[in-house]
Structure formats: structure tokens, C-alpha cells
N, C-alpha and C. Protein backbone atom coordinates (compact mmCIF):
# COMPACT_ATOMS: atom_id res chain seq x y z
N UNK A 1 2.08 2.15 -36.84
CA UNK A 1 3.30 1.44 -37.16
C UNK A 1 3.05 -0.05 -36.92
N UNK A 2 3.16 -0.78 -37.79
CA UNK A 2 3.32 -2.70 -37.74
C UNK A 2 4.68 -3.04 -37.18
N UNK A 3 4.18 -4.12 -36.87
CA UNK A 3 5.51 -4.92 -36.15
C UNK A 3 5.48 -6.44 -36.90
N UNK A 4 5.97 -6.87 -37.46
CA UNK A 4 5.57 -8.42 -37.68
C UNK A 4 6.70 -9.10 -36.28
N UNK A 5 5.90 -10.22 -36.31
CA UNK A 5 6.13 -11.31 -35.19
C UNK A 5 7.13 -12.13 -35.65
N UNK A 6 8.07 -12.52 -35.54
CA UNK A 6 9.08 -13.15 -36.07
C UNK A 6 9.50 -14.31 -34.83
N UNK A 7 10.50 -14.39 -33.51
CA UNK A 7 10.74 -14.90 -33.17
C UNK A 7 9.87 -16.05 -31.94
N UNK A 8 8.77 -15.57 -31.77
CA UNK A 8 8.10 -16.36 -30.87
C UNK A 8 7.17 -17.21 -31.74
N UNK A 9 7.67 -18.79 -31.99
CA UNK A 9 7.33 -19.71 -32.65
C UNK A 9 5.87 -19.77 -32.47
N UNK A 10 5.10 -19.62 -31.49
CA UNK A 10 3.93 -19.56 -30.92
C UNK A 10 2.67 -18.51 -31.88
N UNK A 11 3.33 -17.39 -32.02
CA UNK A 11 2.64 -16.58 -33.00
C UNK A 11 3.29 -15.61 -33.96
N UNK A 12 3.93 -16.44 -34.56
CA UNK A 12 5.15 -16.14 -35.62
C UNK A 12 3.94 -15.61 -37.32
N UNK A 13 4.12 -14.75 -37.50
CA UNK A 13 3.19 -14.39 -38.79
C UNK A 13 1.88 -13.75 -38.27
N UNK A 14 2.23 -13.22 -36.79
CA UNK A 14 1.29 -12.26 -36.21
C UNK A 14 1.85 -10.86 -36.58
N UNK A 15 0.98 -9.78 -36.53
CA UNK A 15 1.40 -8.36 -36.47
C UNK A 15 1.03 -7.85 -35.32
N UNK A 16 1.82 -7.12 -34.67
CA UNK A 16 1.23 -5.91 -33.44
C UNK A 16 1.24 -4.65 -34.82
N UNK A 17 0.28 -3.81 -33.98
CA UNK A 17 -0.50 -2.75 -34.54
C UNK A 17 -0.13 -1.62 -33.55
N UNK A 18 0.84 -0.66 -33.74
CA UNK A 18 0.75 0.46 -32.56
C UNK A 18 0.13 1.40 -33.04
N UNK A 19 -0.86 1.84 -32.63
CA UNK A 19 -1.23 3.73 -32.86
C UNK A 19 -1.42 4.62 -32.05
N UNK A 20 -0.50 5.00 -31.99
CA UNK A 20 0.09 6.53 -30.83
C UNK A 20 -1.04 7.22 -30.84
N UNK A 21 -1.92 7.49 -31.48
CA UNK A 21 -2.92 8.48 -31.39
C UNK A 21 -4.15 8.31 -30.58
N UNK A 22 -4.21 7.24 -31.00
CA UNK A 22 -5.40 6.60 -30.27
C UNK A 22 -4.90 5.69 -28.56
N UNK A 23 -3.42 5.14 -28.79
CA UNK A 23 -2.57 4.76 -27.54
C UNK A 23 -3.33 3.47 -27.47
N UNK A 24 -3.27 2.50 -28.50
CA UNK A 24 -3.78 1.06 -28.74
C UNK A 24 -2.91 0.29 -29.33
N UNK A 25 -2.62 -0.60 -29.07
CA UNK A 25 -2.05 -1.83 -29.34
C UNK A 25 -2.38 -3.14 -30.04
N UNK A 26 -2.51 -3.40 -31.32
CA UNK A 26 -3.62 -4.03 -31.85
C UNK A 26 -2.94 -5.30 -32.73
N UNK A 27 -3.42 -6.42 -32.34
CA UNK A 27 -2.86 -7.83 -32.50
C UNK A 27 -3.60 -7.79 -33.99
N UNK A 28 -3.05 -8.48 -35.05
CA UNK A 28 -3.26 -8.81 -36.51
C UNK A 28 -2.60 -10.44 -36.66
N UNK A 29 -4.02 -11.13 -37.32
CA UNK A 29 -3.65 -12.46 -37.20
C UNK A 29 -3.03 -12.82 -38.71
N UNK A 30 -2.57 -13.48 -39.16
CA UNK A 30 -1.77 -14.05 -40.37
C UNK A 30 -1.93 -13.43 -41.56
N UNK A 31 -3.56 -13.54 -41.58
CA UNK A 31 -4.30 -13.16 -42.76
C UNK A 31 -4.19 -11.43 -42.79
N UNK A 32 -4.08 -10.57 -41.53
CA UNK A 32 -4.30 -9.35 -41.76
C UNK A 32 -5.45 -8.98 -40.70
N UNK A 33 -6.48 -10.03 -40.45
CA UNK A 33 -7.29 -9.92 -39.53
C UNK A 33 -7.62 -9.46 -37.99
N UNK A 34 -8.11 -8.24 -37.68
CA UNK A 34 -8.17 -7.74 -36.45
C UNK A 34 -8.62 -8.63 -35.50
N UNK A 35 -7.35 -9.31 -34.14
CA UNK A 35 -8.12 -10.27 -33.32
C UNK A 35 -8.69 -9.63 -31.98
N UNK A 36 -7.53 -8.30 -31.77
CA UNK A 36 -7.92 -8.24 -30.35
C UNK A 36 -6.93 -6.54 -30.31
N UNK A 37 -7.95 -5.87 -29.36
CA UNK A 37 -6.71 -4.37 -29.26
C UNK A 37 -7.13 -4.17 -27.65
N UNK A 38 -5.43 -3.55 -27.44
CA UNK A 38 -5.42 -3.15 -25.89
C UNK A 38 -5.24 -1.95 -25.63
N UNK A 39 -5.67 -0.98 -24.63
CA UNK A 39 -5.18 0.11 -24.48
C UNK A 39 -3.40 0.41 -23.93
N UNK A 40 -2.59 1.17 -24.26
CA UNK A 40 -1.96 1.34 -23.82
C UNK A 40 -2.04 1.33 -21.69
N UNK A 41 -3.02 2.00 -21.41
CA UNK A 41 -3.15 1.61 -20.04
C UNK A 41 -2.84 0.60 -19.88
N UNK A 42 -3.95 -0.47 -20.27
CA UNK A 42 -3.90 -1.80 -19.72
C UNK A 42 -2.42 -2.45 -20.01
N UNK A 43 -1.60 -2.31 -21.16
CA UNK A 43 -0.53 -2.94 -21.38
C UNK A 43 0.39 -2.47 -19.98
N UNK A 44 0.61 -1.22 -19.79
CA UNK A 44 1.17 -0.49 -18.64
C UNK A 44 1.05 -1.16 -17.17
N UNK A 45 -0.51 -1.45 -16.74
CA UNK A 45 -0.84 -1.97 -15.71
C UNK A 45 -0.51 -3.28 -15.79
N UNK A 46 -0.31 -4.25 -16.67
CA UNK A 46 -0.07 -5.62 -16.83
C UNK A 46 1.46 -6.04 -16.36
N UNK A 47 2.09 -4.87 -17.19
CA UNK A 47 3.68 -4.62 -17.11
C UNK A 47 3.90 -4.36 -15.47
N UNK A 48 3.17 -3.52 -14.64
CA UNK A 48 3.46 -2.88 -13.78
C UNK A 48 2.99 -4.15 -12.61
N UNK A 49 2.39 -4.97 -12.79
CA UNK A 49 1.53 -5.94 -12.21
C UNK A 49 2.86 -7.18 -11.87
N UNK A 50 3.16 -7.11 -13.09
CA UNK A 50 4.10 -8.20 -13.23
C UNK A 50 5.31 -8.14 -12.56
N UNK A 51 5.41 -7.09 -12.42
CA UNK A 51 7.58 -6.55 -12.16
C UNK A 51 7.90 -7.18 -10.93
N UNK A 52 9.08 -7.11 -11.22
CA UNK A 52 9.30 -7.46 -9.85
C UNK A 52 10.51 -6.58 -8.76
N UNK A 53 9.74 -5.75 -7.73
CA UNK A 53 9.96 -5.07 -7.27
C UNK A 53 11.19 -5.47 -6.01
N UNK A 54 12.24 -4.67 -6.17
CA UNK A 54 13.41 -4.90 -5.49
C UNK A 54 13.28 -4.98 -4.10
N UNK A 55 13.81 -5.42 -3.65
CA UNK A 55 13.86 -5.86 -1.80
C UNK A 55 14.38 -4.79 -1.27
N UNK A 56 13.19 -4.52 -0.54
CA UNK A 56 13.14 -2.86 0.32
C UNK A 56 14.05 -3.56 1.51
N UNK A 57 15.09 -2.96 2.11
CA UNK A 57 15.87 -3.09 3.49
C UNK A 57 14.97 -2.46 4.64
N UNK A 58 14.63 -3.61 5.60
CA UNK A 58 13.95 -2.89 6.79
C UNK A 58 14.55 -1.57 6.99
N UNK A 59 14.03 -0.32 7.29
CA UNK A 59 14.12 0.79 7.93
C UNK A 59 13.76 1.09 9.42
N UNK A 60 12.75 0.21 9.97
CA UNK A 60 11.93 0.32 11.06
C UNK A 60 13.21 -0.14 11.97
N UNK A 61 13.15 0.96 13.06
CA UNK A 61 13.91 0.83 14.38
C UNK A 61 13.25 0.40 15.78
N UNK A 62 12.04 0.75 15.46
CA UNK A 62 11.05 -0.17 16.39
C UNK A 62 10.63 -1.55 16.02
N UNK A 63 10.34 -2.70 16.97
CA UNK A 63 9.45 -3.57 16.70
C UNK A 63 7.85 -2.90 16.32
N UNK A 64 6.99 -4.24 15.90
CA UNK A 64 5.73 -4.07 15.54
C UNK A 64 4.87 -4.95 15.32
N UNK A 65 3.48 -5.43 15.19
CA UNK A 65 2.76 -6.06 15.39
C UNK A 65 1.43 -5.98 14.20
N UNK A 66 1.04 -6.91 13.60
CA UNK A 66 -0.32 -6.49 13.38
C UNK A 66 -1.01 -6.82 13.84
N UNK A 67 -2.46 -5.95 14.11
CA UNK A 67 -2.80 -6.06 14.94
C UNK A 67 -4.33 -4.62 14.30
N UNK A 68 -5.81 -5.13 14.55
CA UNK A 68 -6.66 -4.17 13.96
C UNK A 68 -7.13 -3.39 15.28
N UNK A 69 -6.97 -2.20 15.02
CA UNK A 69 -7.83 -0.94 16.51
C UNK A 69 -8.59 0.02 15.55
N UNK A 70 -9.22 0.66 16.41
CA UNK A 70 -9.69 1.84 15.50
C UNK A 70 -8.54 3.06 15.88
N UNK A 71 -8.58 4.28 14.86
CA UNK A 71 -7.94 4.93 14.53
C UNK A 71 -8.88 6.14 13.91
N UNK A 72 -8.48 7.43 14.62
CA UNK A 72 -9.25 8.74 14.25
C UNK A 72 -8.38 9.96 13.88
N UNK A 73 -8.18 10.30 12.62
CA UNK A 73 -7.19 11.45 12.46
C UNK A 73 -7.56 12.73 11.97
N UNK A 74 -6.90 13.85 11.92
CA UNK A 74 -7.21 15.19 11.48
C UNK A 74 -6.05 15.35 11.06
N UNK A 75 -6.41 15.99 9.71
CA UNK A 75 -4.81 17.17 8.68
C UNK A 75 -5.34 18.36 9.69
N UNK A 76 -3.67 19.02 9.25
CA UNK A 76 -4.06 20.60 9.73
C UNK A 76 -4.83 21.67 9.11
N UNK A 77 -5.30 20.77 7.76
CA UNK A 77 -6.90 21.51 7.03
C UNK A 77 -8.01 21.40 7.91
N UNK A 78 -7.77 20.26 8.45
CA UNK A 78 -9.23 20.16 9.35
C UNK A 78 -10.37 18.97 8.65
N UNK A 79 -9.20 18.70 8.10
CA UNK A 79 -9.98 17.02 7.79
C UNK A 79 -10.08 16.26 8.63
N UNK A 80 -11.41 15.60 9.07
CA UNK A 80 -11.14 14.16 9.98
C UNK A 80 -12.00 13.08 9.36
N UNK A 81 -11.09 12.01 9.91
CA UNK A 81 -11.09 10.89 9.28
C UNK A 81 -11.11 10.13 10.50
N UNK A 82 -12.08 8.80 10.30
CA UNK A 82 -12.09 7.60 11.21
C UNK A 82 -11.97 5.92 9.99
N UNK A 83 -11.21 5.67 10.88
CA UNK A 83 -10.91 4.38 10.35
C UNK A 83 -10.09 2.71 10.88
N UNK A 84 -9.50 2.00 10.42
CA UNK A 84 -9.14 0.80 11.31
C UNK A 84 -7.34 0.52 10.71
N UNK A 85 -7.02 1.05 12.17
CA UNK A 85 -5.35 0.38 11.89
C UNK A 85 -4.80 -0.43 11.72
N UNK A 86 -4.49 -1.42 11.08
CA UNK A 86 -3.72 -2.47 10.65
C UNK A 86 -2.30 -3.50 11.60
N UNK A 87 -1.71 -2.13 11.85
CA UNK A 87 -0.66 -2.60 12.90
C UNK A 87 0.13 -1.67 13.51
N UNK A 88 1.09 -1.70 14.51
CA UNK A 88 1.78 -0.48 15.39
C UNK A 88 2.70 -1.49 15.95
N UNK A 89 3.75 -0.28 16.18
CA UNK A 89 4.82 -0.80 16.72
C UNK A 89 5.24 0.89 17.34
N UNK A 90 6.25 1.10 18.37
CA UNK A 90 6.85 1.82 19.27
C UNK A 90 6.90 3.05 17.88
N UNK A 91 7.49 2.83 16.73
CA UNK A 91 7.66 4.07 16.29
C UNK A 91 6.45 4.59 15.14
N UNK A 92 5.54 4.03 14.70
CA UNK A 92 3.96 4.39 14.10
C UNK A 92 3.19 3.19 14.19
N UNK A 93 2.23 3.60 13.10
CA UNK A 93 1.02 2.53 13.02
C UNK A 93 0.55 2.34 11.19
N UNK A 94 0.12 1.62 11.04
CA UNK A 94 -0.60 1.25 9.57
C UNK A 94 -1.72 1.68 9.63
N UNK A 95 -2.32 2.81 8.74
CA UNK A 95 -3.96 3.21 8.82
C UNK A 95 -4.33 2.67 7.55
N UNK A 96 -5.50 2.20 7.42
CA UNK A 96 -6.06 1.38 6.04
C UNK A 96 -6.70 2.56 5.52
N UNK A 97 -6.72 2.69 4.24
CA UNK A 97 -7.64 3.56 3.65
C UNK A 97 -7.55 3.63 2.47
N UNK A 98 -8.73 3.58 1.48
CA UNK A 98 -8.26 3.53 0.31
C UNK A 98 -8.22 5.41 -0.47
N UNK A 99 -7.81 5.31 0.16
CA UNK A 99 -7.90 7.24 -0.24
C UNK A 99 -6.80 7.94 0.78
N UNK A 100 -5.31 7.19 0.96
CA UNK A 100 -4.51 7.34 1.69
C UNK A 100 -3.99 8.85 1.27
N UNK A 101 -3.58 9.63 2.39
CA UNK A 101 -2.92 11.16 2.39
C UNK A 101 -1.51 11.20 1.86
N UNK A 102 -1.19 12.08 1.44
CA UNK A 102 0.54 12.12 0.58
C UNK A 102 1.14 12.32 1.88
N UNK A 103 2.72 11.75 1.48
CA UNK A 103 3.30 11.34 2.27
C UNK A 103 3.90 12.92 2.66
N UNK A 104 4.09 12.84 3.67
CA UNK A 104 4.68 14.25 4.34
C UNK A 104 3.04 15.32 5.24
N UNK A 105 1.93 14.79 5.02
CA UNK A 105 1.36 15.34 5.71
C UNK A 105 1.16 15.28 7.19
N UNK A 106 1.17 16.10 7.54
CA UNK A 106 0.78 16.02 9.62
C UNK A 106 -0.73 15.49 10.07
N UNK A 107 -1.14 14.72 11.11
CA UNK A 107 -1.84 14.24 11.41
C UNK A 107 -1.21 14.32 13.07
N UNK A 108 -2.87 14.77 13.61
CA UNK A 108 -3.27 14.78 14.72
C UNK A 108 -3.98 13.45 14.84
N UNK A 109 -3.99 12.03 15.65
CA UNK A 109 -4.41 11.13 15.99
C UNK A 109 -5.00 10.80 17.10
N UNK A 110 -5.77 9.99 16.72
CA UNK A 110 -5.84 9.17 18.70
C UNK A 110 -6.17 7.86 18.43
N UNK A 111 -6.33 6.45 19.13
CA UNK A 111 -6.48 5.85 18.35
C UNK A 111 -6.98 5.07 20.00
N UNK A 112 -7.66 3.48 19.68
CA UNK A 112 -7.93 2.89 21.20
C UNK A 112 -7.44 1.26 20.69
N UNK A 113 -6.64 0.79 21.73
CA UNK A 113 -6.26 -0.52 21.37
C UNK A 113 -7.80 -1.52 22.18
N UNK A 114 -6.85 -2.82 21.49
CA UNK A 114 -8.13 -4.07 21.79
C UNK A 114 -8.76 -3.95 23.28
N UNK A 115 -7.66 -3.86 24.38
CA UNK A 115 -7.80 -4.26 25.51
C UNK A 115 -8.51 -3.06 26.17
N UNK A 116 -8.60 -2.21 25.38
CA UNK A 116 -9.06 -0.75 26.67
C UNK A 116 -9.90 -0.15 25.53
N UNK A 117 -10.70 -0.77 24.50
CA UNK A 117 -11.69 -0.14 23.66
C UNK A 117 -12.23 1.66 23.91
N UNK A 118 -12.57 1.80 24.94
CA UNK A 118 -13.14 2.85 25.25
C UNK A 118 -12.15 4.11 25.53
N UNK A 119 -10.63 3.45 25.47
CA UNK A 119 -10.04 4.84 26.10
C UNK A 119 -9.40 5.07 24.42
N UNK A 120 -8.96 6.62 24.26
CA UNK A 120 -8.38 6.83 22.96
C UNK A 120 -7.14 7.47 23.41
N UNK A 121 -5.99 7.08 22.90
CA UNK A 121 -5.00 7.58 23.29
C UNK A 121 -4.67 8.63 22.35
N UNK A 122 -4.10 9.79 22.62
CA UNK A 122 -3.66 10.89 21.68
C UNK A 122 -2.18 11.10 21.35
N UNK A 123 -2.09 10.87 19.98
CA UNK A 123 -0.53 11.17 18.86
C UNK A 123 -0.49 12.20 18.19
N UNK A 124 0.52 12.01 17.79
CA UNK A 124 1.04 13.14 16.59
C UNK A 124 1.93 12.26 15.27
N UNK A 125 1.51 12.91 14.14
CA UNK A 125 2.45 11.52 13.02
C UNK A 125 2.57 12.76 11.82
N UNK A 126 3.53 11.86 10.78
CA UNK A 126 3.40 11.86 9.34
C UNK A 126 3.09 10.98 8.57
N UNK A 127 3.02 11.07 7.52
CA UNK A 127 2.77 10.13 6.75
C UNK A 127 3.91 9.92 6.24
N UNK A 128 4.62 8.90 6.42
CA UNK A 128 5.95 8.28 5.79
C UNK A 128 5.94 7.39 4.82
N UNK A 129 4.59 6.90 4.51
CA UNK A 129 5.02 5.78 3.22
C UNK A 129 3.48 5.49 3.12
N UNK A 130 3.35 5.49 1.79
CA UNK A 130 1.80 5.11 1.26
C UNK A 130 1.66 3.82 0.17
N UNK A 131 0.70 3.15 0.31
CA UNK A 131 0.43 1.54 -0.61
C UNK A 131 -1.18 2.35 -1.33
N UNK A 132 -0.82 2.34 -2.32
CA UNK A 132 -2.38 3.13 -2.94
C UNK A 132 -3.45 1.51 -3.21
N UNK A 133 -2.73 0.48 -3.32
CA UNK A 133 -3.82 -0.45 -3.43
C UNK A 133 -2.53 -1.82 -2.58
N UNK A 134 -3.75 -3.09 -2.42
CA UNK A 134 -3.08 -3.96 -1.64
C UNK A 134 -2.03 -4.35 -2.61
N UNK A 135 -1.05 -5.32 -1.52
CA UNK A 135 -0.10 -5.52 -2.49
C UNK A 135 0.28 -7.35 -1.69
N UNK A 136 1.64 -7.30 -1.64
CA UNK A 136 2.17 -8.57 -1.42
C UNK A 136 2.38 -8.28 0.53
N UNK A 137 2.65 -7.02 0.80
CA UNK A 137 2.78 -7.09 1.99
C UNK A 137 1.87 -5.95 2.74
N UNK A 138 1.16 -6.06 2.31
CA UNK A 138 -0.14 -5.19 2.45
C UNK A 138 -1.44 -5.75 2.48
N UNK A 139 -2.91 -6.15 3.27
CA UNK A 139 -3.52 -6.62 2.38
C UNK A 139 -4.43 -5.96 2.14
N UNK A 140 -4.23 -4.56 2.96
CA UNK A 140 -5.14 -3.14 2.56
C UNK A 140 -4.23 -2.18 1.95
N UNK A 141 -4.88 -1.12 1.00
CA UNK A 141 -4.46 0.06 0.33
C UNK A 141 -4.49 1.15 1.71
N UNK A 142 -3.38 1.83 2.14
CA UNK A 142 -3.79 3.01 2.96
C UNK A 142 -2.43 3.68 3.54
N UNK A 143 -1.77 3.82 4.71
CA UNK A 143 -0.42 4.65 5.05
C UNK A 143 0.26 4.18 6.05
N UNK A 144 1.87 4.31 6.24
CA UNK A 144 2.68 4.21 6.96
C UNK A 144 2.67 5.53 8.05
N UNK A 145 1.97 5.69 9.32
CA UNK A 145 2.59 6.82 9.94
C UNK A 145 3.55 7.18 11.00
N UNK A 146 4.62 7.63 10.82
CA UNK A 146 5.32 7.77 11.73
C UNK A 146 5.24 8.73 12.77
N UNK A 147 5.30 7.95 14.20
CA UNK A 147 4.57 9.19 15.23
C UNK A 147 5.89 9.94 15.25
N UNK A 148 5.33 11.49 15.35
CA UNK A 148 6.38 12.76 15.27
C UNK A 148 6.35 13.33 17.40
N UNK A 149 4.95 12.84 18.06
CA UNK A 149 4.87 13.16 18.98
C UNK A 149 3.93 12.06 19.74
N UNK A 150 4.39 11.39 20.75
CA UNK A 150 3.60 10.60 21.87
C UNK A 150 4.26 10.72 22.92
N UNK A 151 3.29 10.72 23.94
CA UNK A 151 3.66 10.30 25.40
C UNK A 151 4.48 9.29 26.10
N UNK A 152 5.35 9.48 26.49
CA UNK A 152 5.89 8.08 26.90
C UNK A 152 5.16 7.24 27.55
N UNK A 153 3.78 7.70 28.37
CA UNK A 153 3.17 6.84 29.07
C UNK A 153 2.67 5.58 27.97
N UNK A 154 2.04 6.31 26.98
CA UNK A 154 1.39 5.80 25.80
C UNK A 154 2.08 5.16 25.24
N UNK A 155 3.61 5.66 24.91
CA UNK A 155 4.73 4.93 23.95
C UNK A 155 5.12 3.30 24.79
N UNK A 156 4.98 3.54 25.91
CA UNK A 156 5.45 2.27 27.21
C UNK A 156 4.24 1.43 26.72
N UNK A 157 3.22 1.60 26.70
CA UNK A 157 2.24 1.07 26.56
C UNK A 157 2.09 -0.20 24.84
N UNK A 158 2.44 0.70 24.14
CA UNK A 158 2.56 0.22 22.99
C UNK A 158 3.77 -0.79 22.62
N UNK A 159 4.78 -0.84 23.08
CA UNK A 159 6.05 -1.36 23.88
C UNK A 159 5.26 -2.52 24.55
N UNK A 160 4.90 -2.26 25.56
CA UNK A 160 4.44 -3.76 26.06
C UNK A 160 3.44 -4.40 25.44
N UNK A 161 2.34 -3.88 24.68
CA UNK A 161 1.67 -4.86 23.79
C UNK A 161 2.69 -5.47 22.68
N UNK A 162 3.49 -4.68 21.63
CA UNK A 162 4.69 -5.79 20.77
C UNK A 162 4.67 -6.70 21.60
N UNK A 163 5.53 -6.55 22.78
CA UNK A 163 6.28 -7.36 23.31
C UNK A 163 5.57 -8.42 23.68
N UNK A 164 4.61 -8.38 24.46
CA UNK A 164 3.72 -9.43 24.89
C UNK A 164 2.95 -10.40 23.84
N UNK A 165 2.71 -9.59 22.82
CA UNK A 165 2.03 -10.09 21.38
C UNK A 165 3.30 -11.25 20.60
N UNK A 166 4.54 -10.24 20.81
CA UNK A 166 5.27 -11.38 20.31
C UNK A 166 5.38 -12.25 21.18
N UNK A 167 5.59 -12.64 22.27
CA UNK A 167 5.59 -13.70 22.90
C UNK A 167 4.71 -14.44 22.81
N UNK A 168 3.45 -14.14 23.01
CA UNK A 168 2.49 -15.02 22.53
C UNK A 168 2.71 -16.05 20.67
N UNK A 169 2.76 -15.04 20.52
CA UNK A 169 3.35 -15.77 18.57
C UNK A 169 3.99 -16.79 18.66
N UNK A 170 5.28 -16.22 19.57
CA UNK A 170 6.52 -17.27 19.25
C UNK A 170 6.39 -18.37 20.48
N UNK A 171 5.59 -18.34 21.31
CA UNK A 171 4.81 -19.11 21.97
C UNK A 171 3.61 -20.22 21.45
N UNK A 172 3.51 -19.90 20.52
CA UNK A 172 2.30 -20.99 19.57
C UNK A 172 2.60 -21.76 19.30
């Protein structure tokens, strides 16, 4: 199916070219001449690149921090995974990964902050929200997890790093 170009003074006496079959998009210059064809993908990803995505309302009832630790998890398949957390606050943490788990899976964790490298503390989470690639408030692809089970010793702990971290910040 043709389209002629009519209102954009710029390339007015152009044709778009659609063909569903093939799922291409194909620019025709004045004469009739093939200049340039896109896949439907790419038009999709360009579109999708561009948008502009509505203002999410904080949800988080905890403070939080970024902040990089390592981070070691298991599904209840018996997958394990090691990798580097992004940030934490009292109610989860950010795990980077570009091969992030669907949201609703369980994860057994442990993870060791800056100051005590060697010790690993042990959680329990879901996966509450996934970024499949970086974005504007992301600058890694990977998961939101929300801890389902921690220690209060551990939870106190995490509590006073925010807290102290923010002070330092708003101290700069």
C-alpha cells in the first residue's frame, strides 16, 4: 500500500511504501525511486525509544540509597546467581543483570555490604519490578527486589547505613 506525502513541506512528493508481508516500510523519492526501507521492528523501537513515559508515583515506603555490594541469589529451581547490587533501602535492593527474573519469582539471597565485605547477610525477596535494559533512572538493565523475609538485626543494619549515607549526601 502507498502513501503519498502531502503535508510535511520538507518531503512533500515523497511516498511511504508499506508491505505487511515482508513488515517494511519503504521511503520512495519524487521520481518513484527506492531511497531507504525500515523494518517494521526498527520503526517500533524508534517509536518506543521516543515516548514519553508517564510519571510513576513513588511506591517505596522505605528510604534508600545507591550504593554497589555484591549480591548472591537462588530461585526455588535451584538457580544461583552472583552479581552486583545497585542500591537498598529498609524494604529491598536493586540487582543488576542483564538477564533479569520475571517479576513474582522467590529468591533466596545474601548479599555483603561495603563496610563488612566478608560477612554475607541472609534474605528472602521477590521480584517486584524489572528494567530489561538501562533507562533514564536506571543505568543498569536488571530487578527491583522486595525483601519478603529479613532479620531485624540485618533490617536495623540496613536502616542505619540509609540513614548515615544520607547524611553524609546532604552533608556535602
Amino acid at each position: 500500500m502507498k502513501y503519498p506525502v502531502a503535508s510535511s513541506l520538507r518531503h512533500r512528493g515523497k511516498t511511504l511504501e508499506l508491505d505487511e508481508t515482508r513488515e517494511l516500510v519503504t521511503l520512495l523519492g519524487i521520481n518513484g525511486e527506492q531511497i531507504g526501507s525500515l523494518s517494521w521492528d526498527f520503526v517500533i523501537d524508534q517509536i518506543m525509544a521516543y515516548r514519553k513515559l508517564p510519571v510513576q508515583k513513588e511506591i517505596r515506603s522505605e528510604p534508600r540509597i545507591s550504593l554497589a555490594f555484591r549480591v548472591r541469589y537462588n530461585t526455588p529451581e535451584g538457580q544461583q546467581f552472583e552479581s552486583r547490587a545497585g542500591g537498598i533501602g529498609g524494604g529491598g535492593m536493586f540487582i543488576e543483570s542483564h538477564a533479569p527474573l520475571p517479576v513474582g519469582t522467590k529468591l533466596s539471597m545474601e548479599f555483603s555490604l561495603p563496610e563488612r565485605p566478608e560477612e554475607w547477610l541472609p534474605t528472602k525477596g521477590v521480584v517486584a519490578w524489572v528494567c530489561p535494559k538501562a533507562d533514564q533512572y536506571t543505568f543498569s538493565p536488571g530487578m527491583g527486589v522486595q525483601f519478603t523475609e529479613v532479620a531485624q538485626n540485618i533490617r536495623d543494619r540496613i536502616l542505619e547505613l540509609v540513614k548515615s549515607t544520607q547524611v553524609k549526601t546532604q552533608a556535602a
